[in-house]
C-alpha atoms as a PDB file:
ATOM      1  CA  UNK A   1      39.891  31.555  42.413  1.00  0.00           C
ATOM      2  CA  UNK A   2      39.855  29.643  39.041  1.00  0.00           C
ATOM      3  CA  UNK A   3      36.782  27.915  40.330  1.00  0.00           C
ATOM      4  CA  UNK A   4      35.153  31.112  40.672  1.00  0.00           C
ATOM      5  CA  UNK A   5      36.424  32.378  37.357  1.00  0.00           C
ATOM      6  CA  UNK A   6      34.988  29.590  35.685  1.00  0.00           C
ATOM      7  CA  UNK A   7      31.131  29.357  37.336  1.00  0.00           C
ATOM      8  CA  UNK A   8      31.218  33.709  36.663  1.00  0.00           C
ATOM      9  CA  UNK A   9      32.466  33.251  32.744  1.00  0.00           C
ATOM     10  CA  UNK A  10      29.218  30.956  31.815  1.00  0.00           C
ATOM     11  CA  UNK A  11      26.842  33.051  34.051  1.00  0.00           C
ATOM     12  CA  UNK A  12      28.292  36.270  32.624  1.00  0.00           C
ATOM     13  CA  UNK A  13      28.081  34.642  28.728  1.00  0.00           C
ATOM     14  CA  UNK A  14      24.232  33.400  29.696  1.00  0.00           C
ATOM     15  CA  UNK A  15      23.186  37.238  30.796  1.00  0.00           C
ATOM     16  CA  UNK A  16      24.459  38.452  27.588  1.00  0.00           C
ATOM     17  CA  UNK A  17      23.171  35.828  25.535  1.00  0.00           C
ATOM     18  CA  UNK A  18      19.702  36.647  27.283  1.00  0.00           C
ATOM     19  CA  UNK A  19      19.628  39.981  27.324  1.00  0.00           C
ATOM     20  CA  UNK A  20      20.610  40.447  23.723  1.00  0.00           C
ATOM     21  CA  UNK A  21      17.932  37.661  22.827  1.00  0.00           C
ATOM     22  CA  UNK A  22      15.521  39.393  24.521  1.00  0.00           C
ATOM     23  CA  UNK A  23      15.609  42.740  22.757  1.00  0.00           C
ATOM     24  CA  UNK A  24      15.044  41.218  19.717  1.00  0.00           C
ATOM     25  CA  UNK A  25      11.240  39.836  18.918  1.00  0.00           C
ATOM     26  CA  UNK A  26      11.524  36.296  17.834  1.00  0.00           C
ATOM     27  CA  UNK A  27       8.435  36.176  15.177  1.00  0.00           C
ATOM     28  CA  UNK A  28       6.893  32.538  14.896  1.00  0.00           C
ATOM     29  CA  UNK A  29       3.737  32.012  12.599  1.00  0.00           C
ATOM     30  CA  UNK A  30       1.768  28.437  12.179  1.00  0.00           C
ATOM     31  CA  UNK A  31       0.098  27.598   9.134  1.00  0.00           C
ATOM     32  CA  UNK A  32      -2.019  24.695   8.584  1.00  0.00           C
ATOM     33  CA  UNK A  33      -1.466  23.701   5.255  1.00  0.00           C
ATOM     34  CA  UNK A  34      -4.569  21.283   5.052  1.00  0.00           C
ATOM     35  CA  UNK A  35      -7.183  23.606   5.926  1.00  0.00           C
ATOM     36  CA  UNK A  36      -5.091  25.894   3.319  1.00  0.00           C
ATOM     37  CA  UNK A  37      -5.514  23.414   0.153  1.00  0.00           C
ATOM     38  CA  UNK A  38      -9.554  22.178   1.256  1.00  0.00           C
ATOM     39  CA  UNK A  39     -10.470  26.040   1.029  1.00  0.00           C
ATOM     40  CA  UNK A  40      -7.894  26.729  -2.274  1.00  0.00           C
ATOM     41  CA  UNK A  41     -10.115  27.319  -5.444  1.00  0.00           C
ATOM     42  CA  UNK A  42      -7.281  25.417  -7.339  1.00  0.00           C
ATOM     43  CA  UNK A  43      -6.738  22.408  -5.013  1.00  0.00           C
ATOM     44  CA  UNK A  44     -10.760  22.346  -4.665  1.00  0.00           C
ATOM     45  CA  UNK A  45     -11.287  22.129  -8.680  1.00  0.00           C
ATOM     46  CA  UNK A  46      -8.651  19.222  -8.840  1.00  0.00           C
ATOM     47  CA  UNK A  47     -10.541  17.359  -6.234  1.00  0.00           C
ATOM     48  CA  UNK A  48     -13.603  17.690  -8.079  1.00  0.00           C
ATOM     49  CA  UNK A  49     -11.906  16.736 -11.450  1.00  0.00           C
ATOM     50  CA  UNK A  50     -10.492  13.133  -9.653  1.00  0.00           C
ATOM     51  CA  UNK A  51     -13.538  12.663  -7.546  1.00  0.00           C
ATOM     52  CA  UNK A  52     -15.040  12.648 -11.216  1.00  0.00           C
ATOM     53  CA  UNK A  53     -12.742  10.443 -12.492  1.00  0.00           C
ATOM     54  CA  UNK A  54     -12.782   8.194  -9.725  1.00  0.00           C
ATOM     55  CA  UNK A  55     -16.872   7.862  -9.746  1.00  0.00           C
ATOM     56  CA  UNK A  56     -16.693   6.944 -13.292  1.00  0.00           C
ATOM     57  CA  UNK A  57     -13.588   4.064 -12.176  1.00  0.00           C
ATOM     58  CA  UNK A  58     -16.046   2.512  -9.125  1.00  0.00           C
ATOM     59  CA  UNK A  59     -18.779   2.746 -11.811  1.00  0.00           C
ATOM     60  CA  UNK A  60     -17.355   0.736 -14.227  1.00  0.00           C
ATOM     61  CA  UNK A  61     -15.593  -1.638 -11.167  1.00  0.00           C
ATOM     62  CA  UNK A  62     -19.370  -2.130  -9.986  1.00  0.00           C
ATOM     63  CA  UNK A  63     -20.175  -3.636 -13.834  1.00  0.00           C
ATOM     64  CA  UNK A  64     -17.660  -6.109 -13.365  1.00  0.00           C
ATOM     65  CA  UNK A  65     -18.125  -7.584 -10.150  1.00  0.00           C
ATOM     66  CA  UNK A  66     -21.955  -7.345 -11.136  1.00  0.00           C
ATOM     67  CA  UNK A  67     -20.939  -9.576 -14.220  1.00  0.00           C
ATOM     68  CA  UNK A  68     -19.255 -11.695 -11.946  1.00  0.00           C
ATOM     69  CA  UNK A  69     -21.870 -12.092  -9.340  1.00  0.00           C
ATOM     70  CA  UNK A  70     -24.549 -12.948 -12.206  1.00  0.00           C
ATOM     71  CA  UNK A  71     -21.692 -15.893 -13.653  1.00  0.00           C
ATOM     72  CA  UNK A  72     -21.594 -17.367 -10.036  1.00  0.00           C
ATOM     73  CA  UNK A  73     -25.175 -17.443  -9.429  1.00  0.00           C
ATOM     74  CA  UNK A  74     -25.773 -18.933 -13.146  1.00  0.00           C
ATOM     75  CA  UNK A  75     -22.565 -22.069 -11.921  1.00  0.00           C
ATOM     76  CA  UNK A  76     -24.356 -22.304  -8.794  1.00  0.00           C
ATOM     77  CA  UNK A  77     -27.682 -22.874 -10.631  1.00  0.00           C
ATOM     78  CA  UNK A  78     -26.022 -24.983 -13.547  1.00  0.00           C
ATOM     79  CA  UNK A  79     -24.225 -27.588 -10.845  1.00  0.00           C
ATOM     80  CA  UNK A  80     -27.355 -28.846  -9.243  1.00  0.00           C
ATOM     81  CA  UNK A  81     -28.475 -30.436 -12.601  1.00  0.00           C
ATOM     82  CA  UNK A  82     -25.089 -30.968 -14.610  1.00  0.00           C
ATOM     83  CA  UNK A  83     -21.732 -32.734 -14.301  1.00  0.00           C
ATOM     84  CA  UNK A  84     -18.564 -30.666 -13.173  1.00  0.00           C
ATOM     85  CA  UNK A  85     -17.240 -30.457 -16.159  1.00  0.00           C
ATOM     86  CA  UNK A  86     -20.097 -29.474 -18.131  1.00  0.00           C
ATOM     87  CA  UNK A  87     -19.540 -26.033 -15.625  1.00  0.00           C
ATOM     88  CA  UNK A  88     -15.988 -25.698 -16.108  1.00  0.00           C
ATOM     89  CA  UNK A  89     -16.524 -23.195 -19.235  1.00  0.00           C
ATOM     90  CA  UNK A  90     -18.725 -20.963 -16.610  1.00  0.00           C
ATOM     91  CA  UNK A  91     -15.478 -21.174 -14.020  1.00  0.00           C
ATOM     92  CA  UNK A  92     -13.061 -19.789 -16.886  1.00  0.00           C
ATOM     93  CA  UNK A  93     -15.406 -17.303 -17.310  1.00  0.00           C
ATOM     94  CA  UNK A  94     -15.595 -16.052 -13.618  1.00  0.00           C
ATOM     95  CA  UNK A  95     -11.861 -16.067 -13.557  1.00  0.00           C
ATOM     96  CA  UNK A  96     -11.540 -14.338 -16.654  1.00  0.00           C
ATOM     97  CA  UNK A  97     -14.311 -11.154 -15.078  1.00  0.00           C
ATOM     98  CA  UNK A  98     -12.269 -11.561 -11.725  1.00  0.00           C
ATOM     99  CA  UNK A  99      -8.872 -10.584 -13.343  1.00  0.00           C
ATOM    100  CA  UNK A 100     -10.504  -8.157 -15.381  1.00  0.00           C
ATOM    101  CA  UNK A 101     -11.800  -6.617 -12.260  1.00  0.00           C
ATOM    102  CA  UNK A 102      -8.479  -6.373 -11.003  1.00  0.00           C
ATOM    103  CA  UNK A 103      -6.846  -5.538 -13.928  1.00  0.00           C
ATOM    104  CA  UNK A 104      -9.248  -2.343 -13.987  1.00  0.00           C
ATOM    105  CA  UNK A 105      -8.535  -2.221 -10.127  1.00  0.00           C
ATOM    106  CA  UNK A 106      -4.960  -1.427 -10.220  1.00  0.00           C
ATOM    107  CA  UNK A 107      -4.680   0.534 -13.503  1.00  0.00           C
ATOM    108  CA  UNK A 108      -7.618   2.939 -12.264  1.00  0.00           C
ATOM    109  CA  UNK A 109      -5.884   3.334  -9.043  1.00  0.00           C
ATOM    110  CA  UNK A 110      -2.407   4.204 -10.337  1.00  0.00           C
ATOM    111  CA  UNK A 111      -4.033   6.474 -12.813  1.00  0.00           C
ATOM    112  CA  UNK A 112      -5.562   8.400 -10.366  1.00  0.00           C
ATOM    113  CA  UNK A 113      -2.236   8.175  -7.550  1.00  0.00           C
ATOM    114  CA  UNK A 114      -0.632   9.791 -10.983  1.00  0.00           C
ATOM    115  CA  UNK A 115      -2.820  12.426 -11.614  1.00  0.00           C
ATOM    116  CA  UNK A 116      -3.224  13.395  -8.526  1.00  0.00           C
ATOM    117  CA  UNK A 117       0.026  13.892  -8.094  1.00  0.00           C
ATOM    118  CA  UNK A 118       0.825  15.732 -11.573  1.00  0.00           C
ATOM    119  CA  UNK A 119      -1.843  18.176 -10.729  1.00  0.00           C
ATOM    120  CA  UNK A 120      -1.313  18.295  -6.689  1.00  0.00           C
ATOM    121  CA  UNK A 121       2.364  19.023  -7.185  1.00  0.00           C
ATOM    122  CA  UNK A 122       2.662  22.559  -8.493  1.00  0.00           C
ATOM    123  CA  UNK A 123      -0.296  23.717  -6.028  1.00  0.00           C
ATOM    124  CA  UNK A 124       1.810  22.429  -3.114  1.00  0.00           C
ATOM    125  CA  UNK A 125       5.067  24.122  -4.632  1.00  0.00           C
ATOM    126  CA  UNK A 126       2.708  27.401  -5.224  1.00  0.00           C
ATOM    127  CA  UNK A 127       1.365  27.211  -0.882  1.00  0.00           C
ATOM    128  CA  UNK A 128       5.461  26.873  -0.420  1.00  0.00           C
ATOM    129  CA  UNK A 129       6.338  29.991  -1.710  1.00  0.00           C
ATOM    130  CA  UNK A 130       3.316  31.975  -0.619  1.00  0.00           C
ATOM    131  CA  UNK A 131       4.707  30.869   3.030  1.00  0.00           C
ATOM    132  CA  UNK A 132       8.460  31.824   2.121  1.00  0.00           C
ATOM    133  CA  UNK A 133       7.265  35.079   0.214  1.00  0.00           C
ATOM    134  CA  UNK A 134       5.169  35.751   3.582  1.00  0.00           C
ATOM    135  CA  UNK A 135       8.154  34.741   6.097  1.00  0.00           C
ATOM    136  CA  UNK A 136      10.487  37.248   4.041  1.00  0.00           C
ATOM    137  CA  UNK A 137       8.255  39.910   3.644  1.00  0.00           C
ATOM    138  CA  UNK A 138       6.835  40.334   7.083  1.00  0.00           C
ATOM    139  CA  UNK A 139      10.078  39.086   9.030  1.00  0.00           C
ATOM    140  CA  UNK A 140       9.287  35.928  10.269  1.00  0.00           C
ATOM    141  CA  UNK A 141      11.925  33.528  11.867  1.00  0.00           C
ATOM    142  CA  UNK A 142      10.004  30.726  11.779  1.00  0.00           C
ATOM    143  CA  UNK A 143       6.914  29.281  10.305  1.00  0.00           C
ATOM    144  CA  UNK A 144       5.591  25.544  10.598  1.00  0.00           C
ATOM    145  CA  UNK A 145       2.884  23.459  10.237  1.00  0.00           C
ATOM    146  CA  UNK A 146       0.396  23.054  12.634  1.00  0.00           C
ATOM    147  CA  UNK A 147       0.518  19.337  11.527  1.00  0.00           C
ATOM    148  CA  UNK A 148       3.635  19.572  13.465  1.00  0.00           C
ATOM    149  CA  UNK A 149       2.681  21.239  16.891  1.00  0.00           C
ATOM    150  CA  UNK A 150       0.338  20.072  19.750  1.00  0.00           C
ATOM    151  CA  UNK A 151      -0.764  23.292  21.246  1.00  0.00           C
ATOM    152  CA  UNK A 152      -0.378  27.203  20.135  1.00  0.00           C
ATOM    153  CA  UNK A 153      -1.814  30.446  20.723  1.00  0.00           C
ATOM    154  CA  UNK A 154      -3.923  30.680  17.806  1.00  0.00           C
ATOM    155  CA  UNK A 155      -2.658  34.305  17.776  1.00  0.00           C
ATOM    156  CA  UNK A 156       0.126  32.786  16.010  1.00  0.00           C
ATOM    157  CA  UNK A 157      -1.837  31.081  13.069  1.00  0.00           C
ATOM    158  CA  UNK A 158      -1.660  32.421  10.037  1.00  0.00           C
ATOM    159  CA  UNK A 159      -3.858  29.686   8.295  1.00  0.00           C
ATOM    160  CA  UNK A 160      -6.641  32.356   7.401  1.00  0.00           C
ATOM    161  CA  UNK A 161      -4.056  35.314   6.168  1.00  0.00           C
ATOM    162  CA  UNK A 162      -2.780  32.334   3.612  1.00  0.00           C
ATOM    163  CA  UNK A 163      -6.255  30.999   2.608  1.00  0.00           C
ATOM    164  CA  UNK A 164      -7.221  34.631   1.143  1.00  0.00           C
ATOM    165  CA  UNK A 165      -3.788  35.328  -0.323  1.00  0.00           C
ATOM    166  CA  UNK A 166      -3.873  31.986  -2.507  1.00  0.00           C
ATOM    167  CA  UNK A 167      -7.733  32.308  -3.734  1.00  0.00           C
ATOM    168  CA  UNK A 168      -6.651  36.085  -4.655  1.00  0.00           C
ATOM    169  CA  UNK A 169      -3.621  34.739  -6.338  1.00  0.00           C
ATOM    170  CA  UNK A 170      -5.869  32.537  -8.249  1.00  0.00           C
ATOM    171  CA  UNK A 171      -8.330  34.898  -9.264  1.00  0.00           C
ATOM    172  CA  UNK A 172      -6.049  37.450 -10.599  1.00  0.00           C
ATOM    173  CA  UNK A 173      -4.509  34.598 -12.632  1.00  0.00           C
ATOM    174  CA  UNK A 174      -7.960  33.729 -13.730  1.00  0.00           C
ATOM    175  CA  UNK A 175      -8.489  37.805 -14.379  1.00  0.00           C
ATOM    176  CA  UNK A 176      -5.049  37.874 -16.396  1.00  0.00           C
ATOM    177  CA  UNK A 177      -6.020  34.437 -18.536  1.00  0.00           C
ATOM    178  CA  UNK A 178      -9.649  35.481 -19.437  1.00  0.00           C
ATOM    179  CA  UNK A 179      -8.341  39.023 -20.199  1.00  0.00           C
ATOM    180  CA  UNK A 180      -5.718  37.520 -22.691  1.00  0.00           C
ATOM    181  CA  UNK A 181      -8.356  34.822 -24.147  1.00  0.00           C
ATOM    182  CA  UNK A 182     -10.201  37.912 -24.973  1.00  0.00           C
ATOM    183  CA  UNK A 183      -7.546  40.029 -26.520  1.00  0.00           C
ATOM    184  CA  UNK A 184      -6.941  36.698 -28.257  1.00  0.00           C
ATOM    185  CA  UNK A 185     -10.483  36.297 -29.714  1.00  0.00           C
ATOM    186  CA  UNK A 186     -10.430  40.218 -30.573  1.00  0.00           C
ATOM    187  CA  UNK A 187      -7.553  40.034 -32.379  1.00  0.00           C
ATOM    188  CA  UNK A 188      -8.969  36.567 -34.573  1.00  0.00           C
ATOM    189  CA  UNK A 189     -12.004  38.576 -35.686  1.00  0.00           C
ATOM    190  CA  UNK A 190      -9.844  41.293 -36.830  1.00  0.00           C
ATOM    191  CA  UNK A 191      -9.705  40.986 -40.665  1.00  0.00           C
ATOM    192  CA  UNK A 192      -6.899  42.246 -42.781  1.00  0.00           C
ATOM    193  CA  UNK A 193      -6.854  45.067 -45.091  1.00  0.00           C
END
């Protein structure tokens, strides 16, 4: 009898359990935040700002190691017709342009690891609470990124929904700064009386 007992007390607790879970809707939504920030008017003008700035840092990189190149081919010239240490000055030299080169190597790539972060950071924290405001507001138990998940019924992808939301954020921030600029300048070129 107590064997019985025990096998019909989990079986009983795993009806319940199911049939309560199934009445209510369990609402899952994917979002793939990548696609999200490559179509985000924000996260697209930063890109362009440190694809700038990183043009201008392979530019200047390319001088260098041009400088460089132009020193070696002058020792290699020089050493067929002069003693060692008659090319020793053009060796300091080389050295000299090679740890400038990395000098400007490192600096320009911390610079831009910094600045991308500084400007990345509160566009990421902004796509965060779009997706909590969302998950609140419609209900959702559960949203992830599709970073995280191998297969899904795209029914469940809310990628789109968030793309449109965040530009429209954006542009009624744009709307609200351009509007005060202007009350700004109108109220400048106001003159006392």
């Amino acid at each position: 009898m107590k064997k019985f007992v025990l096998v019909l007390l989990p079986l009983m607790l795993l009806s319940l359990l199911s049939g309560s879970m199934g009445q209510e809707a369990f609402k899952f939504g994917v979002v793939d935040t990548q696609r999200v920030l490559i179509n985000y008017s924000e996260a697209v003008k930063v890109d362009n700002l440190l694809k700038t700035a990183e043009k201008r840092w392979q530019e200047e990189l390319a001088a260098i190691g041009s400088e460089i190149t132009t020193l070696q081919e002058k020792k290699e010239k020089t050493e067929l017709f002069v003693e060692e240490a008659q090319t020793a000055s053009i060796e300091r030299d080389i050295q000299l342009k090679q740890q400038q080169y990395q000098q400007k190597f490192n600096q320009g790539r911390d610079a831009l690891l910094e600045k991308n972060r500084e400007l990345m950071t509160p566009i990421i924290k902004e796509l965060e609470e779009l997706i909590k405001k969302i998950g609140k507001e419609e209900n959702y138990d559960l949203i992830i990124d599709k970073q995280a998940v191998f297969y899904m019924n795209e029914k469940y992808d809310l990628t789109d929904k968030l793309i449109g939301l965040i530009n429209d954020g954006a542009k009624k921030d744009d709307s609200k700064t351009n509007n005060q600029d202007a009350a700004n300048k109108s109220d400048d070129t106001k003159t006392p009386q």
